[in-house]
C-alpha atoms as a PDB file:
ATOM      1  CA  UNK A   1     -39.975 -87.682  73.052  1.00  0.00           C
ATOM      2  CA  UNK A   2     -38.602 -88.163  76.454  1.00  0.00           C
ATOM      3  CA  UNK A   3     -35.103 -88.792  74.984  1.00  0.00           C
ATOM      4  CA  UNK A   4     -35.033 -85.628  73.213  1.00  0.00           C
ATOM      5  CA  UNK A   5     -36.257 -83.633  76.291  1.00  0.00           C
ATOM      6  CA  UNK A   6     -33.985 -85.210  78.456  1.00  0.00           C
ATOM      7  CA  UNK A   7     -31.300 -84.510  75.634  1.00  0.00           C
ATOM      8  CA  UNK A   8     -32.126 -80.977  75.215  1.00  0.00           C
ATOM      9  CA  UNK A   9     -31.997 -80.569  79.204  1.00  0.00           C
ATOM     10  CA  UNK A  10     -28.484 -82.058  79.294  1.00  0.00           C
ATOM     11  CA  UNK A  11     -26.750 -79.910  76.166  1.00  0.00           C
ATOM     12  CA  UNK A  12     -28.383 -77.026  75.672  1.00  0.00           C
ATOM     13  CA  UNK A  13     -26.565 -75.238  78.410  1.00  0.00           C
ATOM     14  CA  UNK A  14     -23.237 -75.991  77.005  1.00  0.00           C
ATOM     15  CA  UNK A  15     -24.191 -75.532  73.711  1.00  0.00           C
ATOM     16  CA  UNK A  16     -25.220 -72.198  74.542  1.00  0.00           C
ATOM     17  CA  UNK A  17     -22.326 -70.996  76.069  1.00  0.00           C
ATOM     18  CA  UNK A  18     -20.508 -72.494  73.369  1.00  0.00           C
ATOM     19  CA  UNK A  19     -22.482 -70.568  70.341  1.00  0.00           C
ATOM     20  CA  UNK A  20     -22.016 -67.187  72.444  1.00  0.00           C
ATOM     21  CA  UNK A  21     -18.040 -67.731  73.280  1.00  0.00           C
ATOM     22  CA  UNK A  22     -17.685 -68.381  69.390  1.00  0.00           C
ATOM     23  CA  UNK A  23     -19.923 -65.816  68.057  1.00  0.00           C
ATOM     24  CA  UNK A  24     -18.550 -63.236  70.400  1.00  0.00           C
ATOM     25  CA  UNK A  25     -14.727 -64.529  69.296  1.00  0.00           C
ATOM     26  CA  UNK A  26     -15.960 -63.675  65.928  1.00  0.00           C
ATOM     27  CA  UNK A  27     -16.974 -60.108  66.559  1.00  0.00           C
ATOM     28  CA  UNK A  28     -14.016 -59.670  68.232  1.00  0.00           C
ATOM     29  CA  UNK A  29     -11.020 -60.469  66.127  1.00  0.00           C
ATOM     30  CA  UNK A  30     -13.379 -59.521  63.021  1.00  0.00           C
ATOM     31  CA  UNK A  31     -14.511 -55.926  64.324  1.00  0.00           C
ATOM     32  CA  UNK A  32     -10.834 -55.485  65.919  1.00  0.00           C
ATOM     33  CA  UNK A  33     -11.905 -55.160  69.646  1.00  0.00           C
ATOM     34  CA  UNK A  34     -10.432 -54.492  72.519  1.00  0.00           C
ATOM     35  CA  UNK A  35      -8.331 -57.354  73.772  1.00  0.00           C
ATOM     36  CA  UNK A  36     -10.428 -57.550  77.582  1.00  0.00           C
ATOM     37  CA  UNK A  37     -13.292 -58.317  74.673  1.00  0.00           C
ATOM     38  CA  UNK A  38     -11.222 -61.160  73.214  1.00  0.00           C
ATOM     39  CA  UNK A  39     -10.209 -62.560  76.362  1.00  0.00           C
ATOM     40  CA  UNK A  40     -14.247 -62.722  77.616  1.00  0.00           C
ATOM     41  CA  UNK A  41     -15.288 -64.737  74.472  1.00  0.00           C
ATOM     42  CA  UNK A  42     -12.502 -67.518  75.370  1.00  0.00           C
ATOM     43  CA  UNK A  43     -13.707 -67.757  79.148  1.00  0.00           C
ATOM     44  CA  UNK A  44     -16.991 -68.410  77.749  1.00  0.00           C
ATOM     45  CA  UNK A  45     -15.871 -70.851  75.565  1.00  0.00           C
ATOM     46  CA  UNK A  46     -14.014 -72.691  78.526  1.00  0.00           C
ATOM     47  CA  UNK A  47     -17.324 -72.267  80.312  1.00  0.00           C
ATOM     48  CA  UNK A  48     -18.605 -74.465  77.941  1.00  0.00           C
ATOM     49  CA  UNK A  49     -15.958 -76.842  77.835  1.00  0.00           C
ATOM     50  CA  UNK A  50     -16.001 -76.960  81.566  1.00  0.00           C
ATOM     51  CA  UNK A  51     -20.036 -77.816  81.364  1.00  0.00           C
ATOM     52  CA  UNK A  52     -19.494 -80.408  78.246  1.00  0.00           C
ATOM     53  CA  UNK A  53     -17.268 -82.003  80.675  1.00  0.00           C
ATOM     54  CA  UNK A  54     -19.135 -82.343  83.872  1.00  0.00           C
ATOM     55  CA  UNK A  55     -22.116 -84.047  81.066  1.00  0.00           C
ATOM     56  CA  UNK A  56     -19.942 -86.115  79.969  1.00  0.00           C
ATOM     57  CA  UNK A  57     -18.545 -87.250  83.321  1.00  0.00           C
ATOM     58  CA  UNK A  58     -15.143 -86.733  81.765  1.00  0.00           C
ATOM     59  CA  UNK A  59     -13.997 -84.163  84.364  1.00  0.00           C
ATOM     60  CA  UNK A  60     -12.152 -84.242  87.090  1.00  0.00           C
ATOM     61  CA  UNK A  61      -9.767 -82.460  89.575  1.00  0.00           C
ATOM     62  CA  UNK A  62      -6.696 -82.135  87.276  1.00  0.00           C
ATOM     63  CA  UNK A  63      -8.895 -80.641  84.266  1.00  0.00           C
ATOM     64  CA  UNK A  64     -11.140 -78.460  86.798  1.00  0.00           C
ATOM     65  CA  UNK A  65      -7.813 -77.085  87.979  1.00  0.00           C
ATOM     66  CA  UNK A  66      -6.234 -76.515  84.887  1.00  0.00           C
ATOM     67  CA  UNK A  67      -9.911 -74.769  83.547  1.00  0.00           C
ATOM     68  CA  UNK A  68     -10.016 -72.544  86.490  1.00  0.00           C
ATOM     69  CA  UNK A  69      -6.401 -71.725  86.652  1.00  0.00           C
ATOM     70  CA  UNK A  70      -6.731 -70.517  83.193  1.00  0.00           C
ATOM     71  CA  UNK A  71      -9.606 -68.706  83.402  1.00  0.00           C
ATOM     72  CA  UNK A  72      -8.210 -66.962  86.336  1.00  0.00           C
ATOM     73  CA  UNK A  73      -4.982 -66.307  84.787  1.00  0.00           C
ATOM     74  CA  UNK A  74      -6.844 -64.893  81.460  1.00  0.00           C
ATOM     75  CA  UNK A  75      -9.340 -62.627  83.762  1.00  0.00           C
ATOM     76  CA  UNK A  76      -6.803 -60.902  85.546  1.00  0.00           C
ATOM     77  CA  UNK A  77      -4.952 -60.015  82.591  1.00  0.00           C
ATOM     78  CA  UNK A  78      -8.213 -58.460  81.506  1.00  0.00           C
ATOM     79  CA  UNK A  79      -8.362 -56.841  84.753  1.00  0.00           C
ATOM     80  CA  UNK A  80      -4.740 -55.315  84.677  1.00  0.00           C
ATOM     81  CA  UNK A  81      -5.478 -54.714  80.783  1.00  0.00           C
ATOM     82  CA  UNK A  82      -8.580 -52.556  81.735  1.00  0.00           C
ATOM     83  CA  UNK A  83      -6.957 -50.261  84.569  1.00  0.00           C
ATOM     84  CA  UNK A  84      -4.005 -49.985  81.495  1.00  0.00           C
ATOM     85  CA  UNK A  85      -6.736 -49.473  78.997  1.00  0.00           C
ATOM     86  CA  UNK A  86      -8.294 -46.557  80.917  1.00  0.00           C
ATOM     87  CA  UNK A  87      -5.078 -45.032  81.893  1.00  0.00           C
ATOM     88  CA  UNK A  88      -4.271 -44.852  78.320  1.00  0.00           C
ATOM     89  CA  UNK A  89      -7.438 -43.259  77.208  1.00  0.00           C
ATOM     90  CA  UNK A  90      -6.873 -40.271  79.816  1.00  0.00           C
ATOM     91  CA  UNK A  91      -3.353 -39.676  78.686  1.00  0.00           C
ATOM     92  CA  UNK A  92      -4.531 -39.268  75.220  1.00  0.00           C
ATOM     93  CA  UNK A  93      -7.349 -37.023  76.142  1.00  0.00           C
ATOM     94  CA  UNK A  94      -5.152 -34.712  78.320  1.00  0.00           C
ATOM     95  CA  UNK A  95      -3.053 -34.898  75.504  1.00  0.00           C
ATOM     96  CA  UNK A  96      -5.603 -34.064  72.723  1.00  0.00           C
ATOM     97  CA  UNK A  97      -6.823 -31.335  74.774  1.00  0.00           C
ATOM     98  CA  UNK A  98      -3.661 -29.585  75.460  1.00  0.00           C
ATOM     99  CA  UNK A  99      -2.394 -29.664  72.107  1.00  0.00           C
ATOM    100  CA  UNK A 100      -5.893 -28.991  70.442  1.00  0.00           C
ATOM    101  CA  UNK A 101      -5.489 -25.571  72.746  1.00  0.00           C
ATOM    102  CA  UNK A 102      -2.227 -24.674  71.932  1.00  0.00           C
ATOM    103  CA  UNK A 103      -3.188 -25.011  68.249  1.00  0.00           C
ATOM    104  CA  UNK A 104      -6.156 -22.916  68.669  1.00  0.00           C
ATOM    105  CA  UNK A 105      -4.194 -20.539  70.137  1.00  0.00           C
ATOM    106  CA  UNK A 106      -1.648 -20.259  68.016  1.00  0.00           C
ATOM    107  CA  UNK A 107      -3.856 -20.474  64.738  1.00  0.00           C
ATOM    108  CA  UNK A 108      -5.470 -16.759  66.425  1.00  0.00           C
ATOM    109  CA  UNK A 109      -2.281 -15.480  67.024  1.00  0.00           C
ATOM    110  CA  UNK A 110      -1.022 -16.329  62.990  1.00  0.00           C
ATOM    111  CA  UNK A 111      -4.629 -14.833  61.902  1.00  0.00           C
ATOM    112  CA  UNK A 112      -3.336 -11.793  63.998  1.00  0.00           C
ATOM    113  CA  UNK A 113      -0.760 -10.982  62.614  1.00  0.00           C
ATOM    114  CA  UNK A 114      -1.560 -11.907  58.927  1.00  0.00           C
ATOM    115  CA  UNK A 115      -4.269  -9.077  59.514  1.00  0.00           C
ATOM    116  CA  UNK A 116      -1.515  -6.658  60.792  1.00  0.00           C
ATOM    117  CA  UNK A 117       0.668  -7.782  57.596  1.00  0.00           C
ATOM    118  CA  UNK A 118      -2.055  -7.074  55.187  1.00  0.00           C
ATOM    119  CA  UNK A 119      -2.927  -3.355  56.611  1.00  0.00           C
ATOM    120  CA  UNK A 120       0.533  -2.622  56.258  1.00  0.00           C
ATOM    121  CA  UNK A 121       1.305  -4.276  53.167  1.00  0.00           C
ATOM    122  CA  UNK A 122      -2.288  -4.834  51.198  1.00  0.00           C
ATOM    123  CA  UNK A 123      -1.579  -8.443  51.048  1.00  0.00           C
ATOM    124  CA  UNK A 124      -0.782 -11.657  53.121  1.00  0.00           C
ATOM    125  CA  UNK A 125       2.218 -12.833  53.546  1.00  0.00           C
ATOM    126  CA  UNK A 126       3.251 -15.696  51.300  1.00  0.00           C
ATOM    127  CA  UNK A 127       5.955 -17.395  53.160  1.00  0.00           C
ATOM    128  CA  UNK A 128       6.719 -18.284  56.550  1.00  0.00           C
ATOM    129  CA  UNK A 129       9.912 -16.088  56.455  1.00  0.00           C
ATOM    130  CA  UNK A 130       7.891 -13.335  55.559  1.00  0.00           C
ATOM    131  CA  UNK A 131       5.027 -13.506  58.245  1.00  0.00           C
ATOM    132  CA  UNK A 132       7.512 -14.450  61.427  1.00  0.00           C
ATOM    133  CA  UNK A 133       9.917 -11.898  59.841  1.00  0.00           C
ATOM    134  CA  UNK A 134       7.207  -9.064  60.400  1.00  0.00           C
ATOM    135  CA  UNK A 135       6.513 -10.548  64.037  1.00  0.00           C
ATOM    136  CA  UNK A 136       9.612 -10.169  65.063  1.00  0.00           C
ATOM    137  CA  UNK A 137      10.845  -7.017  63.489  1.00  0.00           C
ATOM    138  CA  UNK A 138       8.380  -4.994  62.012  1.00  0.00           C
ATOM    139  CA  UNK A 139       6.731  -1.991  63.239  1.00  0.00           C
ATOM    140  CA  UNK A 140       2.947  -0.674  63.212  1.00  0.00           C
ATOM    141  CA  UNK A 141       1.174   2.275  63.776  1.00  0.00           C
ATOM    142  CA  UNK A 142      -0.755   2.876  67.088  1.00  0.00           C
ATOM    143  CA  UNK A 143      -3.752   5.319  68.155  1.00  0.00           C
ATOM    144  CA  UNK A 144      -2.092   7.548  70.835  1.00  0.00           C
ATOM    145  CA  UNK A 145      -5.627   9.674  71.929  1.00  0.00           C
ATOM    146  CA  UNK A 146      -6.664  11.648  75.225  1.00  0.00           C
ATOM    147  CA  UNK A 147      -8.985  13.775  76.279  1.00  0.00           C
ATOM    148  CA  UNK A 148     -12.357  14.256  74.372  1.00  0.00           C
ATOM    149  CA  UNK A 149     -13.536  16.876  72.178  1.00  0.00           C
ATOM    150  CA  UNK A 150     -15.726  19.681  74.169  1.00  0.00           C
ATOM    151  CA  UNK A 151     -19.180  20.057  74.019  1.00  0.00           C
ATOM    152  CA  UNK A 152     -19.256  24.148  73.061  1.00  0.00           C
ATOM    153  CA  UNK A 153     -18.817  26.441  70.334  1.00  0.00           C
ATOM    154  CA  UNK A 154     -15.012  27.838  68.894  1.00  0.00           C
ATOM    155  CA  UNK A 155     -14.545  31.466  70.798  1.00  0.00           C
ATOM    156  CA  UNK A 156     -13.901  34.362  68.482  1.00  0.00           C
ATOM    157  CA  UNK A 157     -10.451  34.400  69.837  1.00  0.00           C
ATOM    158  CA  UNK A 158      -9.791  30.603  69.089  1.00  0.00           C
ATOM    159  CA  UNK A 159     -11.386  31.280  65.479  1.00  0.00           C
ATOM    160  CA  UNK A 160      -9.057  34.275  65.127  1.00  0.00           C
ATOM    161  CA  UNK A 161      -6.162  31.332  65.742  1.00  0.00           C
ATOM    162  CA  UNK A 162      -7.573  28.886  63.290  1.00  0.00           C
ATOM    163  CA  UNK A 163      -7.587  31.966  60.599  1.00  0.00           C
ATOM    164  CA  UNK A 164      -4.149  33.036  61.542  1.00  0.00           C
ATOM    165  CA  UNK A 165      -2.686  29.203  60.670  1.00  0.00           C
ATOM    166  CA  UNK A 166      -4.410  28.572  57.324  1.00  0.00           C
ATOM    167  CA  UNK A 167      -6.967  26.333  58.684  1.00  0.00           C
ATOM    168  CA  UNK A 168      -9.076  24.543  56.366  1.00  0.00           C
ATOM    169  CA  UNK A 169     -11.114  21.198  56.104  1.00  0.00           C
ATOM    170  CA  UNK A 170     -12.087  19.143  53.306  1.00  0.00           C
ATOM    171  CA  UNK A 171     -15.716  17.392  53.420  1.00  0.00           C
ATOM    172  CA  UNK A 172     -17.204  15.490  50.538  1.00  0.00           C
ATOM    173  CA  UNK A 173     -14.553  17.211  48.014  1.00  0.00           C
ATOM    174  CA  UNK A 174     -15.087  20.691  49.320  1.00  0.00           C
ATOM    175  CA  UNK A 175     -12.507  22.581  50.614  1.00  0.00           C
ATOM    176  CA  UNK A 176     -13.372  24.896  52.895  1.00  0.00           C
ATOM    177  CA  UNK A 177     -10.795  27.821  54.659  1.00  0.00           C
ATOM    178  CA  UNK A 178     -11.255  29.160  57.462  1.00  0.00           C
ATOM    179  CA  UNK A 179     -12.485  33.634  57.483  1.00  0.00           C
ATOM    180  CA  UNK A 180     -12.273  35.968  60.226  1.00  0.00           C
ATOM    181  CA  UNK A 181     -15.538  36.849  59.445  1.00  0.00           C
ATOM    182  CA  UNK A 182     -17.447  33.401  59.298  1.00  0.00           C
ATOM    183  CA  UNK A 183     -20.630  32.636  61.420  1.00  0.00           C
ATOM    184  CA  UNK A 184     -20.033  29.963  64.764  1.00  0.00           C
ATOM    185  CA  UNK A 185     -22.860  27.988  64.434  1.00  0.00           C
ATOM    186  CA  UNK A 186     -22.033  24.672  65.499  1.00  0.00           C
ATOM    187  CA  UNK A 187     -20.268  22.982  68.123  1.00  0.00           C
ATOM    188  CA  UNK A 188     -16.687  21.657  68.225  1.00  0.00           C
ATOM    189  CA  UNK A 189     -14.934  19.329  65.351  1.00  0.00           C
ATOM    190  CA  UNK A 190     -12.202  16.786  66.703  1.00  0.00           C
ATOM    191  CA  UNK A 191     -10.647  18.856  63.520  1.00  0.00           C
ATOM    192  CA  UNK A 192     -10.989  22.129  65.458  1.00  0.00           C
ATOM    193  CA  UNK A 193      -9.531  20.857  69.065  1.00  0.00           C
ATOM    194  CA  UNK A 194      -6.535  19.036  67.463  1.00  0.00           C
ATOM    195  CA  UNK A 195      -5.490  22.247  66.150  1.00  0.00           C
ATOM    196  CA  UNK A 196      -6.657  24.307  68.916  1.00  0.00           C
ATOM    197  CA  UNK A 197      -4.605  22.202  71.677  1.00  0.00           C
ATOM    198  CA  UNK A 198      -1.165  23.138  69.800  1.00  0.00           C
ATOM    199  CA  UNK A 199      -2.207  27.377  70.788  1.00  0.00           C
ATOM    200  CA  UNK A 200       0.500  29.136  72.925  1.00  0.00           C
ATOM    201  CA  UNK A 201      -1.778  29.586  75.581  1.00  0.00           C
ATOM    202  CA  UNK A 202      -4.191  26.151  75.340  1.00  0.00           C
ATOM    203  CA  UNK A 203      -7.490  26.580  76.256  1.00  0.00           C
ATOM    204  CA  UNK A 204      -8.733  24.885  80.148  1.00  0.00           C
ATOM    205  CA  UNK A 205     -10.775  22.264  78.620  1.00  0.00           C
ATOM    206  CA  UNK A 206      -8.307  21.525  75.432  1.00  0.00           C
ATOM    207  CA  UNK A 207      -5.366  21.039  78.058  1.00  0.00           C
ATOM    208  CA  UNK A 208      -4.435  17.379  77.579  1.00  0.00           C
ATOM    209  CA  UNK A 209      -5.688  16.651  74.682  1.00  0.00           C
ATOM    210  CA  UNK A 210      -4.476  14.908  71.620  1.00  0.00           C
ATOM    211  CA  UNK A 211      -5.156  12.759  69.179  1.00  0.00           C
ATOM    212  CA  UNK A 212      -1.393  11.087  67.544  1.00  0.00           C
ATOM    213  CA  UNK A 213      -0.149   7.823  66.341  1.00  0.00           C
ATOM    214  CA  UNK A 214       2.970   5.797  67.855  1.00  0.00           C
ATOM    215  CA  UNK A 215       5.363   4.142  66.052  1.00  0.00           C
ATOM    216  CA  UNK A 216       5.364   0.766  67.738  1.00  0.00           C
ATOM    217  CA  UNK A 217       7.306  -2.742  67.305  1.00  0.00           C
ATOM    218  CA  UNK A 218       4.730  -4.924  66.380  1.00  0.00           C
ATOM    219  CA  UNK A 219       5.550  -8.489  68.662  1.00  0.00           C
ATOM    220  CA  UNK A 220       5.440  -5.411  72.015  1.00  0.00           C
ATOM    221  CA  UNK A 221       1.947  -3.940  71.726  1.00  0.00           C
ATOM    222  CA  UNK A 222       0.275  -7.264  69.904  1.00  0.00           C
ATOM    223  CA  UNK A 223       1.690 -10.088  72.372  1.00  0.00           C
ATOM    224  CA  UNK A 224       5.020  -9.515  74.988  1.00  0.00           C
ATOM    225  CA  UNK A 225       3.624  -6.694  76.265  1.00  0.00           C
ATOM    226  CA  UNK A 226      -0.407  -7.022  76.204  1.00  0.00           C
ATOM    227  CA  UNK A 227      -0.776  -7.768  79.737  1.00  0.00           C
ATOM    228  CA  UNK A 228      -4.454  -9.122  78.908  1.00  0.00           C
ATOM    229  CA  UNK A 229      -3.204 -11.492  75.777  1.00  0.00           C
ATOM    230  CA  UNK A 230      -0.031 -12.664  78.038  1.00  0.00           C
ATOM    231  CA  UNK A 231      -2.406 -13.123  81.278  1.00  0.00           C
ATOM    232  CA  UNK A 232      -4.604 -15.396  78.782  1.00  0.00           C
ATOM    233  CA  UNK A 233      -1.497 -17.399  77.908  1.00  0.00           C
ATOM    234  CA  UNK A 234      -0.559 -18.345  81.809  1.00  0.00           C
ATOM    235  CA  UNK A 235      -4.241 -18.757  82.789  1.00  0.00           C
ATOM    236  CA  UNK A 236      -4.034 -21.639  79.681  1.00  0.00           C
ATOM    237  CA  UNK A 237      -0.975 -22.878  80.565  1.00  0.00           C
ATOM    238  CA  UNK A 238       0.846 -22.256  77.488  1.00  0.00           C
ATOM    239  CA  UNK A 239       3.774 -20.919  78.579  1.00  0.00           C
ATOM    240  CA  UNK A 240       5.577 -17.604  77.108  1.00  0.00           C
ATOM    241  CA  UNK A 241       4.800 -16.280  73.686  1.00  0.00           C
ATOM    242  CA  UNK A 242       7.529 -18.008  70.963  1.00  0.00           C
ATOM    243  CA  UNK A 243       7.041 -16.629  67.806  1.00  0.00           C
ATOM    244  CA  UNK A 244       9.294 -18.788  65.801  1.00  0.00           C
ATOM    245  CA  UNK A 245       7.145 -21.461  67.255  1.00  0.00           C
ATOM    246  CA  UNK A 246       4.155 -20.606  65.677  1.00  0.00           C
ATOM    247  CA  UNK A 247       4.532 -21.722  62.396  1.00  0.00           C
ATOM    248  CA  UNK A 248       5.299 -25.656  63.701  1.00  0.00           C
ATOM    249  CA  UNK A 249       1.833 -27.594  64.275  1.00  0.00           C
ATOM    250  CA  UNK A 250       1.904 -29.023  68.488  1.00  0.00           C
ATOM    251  CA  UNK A 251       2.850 -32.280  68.889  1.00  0.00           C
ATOM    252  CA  UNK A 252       4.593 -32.408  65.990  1.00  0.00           C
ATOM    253  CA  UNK A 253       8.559 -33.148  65.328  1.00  0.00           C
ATOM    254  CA  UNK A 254       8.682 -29.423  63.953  1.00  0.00           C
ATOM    255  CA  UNK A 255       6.192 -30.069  61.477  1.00  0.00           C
ATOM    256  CA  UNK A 256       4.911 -26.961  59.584  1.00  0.00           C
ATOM    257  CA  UNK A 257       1.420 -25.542  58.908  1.00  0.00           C
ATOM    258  CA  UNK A 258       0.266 -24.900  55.381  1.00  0.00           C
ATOM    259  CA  UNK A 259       0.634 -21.637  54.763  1.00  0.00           C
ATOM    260  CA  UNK A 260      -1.370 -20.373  51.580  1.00  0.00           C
ATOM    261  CA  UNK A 261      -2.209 -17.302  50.005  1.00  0.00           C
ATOM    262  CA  UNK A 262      -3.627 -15.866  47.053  1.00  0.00           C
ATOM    263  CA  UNK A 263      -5.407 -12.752  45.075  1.00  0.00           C
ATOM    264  CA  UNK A 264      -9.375 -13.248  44.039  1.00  0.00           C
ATOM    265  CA  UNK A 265     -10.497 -11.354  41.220  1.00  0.00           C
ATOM    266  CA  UNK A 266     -14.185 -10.530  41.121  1.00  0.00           C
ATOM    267  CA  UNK A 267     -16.084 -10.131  38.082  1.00  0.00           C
ATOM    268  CA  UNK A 268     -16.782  -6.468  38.690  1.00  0.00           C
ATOM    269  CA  UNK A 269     -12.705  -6.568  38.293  1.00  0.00           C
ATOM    270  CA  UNK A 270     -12.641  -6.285  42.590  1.00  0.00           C
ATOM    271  CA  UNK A 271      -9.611  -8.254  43.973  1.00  0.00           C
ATOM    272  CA  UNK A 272      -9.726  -9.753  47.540  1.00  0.00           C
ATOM    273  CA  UNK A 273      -6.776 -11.326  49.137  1.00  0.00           C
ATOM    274  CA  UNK A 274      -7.114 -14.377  50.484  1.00  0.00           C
ATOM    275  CA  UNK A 275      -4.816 -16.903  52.807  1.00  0.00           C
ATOM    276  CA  UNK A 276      -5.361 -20.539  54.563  1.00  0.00           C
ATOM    277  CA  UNK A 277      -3.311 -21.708  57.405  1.00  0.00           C
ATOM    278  CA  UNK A 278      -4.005 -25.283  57.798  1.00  0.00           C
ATOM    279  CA  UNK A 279      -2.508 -28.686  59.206  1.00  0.00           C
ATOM    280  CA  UNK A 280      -3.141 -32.056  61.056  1.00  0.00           C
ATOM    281  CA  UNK A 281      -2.550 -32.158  64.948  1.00  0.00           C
ATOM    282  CA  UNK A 282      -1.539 -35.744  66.025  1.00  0.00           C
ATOM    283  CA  UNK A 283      -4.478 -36.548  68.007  1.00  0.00           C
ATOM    284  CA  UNK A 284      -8.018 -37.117  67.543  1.00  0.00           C
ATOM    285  CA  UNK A 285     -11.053 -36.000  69.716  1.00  0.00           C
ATOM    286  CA  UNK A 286     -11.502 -40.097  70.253  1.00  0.00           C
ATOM    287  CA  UNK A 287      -8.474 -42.757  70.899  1.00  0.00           C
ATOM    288  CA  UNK A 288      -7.390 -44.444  67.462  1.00  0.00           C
ATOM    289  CA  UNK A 289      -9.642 -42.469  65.380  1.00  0.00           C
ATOM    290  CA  UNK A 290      -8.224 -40.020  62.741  1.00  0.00           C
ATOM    291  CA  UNK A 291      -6.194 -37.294  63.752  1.00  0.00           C
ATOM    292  CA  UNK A 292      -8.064 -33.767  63.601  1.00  0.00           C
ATOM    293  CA  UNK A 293      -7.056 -31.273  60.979  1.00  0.00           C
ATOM    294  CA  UNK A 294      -6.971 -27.387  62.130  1.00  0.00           C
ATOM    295  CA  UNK A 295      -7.177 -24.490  60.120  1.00  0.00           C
ATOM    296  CA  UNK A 296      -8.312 -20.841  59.513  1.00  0.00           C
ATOM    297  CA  UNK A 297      -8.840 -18.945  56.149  1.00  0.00           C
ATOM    298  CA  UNK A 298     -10.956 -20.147  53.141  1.00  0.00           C
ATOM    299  CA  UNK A 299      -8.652 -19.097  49.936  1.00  0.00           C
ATOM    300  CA  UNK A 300     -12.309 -19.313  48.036  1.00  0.00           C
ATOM    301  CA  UNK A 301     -14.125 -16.668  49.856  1.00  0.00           C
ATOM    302  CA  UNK A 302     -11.668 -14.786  51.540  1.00  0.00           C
ATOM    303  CA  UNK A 303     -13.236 -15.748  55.065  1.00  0.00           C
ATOM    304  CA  UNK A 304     -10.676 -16.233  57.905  1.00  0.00           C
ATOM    305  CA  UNK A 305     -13.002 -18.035  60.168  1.00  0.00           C
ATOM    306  CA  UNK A 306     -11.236 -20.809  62.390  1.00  0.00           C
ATOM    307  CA  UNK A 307     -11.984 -24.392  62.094  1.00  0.00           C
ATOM    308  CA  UNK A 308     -12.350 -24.345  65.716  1.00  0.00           C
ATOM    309  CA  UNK A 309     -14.884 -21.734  65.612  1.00  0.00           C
ATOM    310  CA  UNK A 310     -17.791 -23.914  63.627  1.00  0.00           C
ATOM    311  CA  UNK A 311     -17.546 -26.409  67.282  1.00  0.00           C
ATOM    312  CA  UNK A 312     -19.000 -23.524  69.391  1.00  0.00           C
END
């Protein structure tokens, strides 16, 4: 019984260390770890040998030289491999973030103008010729309003003018013409100042006031020119507004989004129009995980929520 104990006392250390260096070896190359992982599971294992050595009174200078000058060799790798390691992992994060933004952004601007496409078209575009085409080159139409309707009755004279020009409106199928005779009941329709601010002699509170629509290039009003959406841009760091650009995923070697669209037909005989812009950015929220697909549209529903917009 004494043997054993004395035995035990003399072994179990370096058996220890010896089960731990292997079984942490094991997780290592088996569970692909980091190589500063590795690297720990062999100093433990020359730990061991180091401390079968001394019980065996089989070491001496030359082999505790060699053992240490290994294990300090192999520990400042992992050193220098760990300030590498971390290095590494911030330049993929500022990297994931920046182009994870500048995807974002320009998935909002696409959904932008697909919207302006399909109020001046009824439908999405189909092609990427078609959609930066319209960017570029197309025009829209744009509220050009001032002034605000006054709070008062039409005069006699102003009713007089509104008889004189055929004035008429149309409410719930009913049209209805203006009489010199009629009562002046209510106050003033936007109807009534639009067409009382074209008189010879406009009246004091009509002066100023209109209610048009410009004929405007689409890329101006919607992006070069929108001081706000341009402002945005700098304060993200994304640089001027390209709109060939847009339909190439960031990061990419010119790599193109999906564009898709279709027509849905309801069973009430309804159609909706649908489109998907989708793609893969080549990064992932975490280093050497899967890169993170983007996207906005759902070509089921008709929905043209971003992908970006279930995270918040």
């Amino acid at each position: 019984m004494g043997n054993f104990a004395l035995l035990l006392k003399k072994y179990s250390v370096p058996t220890i260390f010896l089960i731990i260096g292997i079984s942490v070896l094991y997780v290592a190359f088996s569970g692909n770890q980091a190589v500063q992982f590795k690297i720990s599971g062999v100093l433990i294992l020359l730990g061991s040998l180091f401390s079968f050595l001394n019980t065996f009174e089989k070491s001496n200078v030359y082999t505790n030289w060699a053992i240490g000058g290994i294990s300090l060799a192999l520990a400042s790798y992992a050193t220098v491999a760990s300030f590498y390691s971390v290095e590494t992992t911030r330049t993929h994060q500022e990297d994931y973030k920046k182009t994870k933004l500048t995807a974002e952004r320009n998935l909002q601007d696409l959904r932008t103008i697909q919207t302006a496409y399909l109020k001046r078209y009824g439908r999405f575009a189909a092609s990427w010729d078609e959609l930066i085409s319209f960017a570029e080159n197309d025009y829209v139409w744009e509220d050009d309003d001032a002034g605000s309707v006054p709070a008062r009755r039409i005069t006699p004279d102003e009713l007089k003018y509104l008889v004189s020009i055929g004035f008429k409106i149309s409410k719930d199928g009913v049209v209805t013409v203006y009489k010199a005779n009629q009562a002046i009941d209510n106050k003033m329709t936007e109807e009534e100042a639009i067409a009382l601010s074209k008189m010879k002699t406009i009246p004091a509170d009509l002066v100023g006031f209109k209610r048009d629509s410009l004929k405007v290039k689409f890329i101006e009003t919607t992006f070069i020119r929108n001081q706000s959406y341009m402002k945005e841009r700098t304060d993200l760091g994304l640089g001027d507004f390209n709109t060939k650009a847009l339909r190439y995923i960031p990061g990419t070697n010119k790599q193109e989004w999906k564009l898709e669209s279709k027509i849905l037909k309801g069973q009430d005989g309804t159609t909706t129009h649908a489109t998907r812009i989708s793609g893969t950015i080549p990064y992932s929220k975490y280093e050497n995980g899967e890169p993170e697909e983007m996207y906005f549209g759902n070509l089921q529903t008709g929905d043209l929520k971003g992908s970006w917009e279930d995270e918040n």
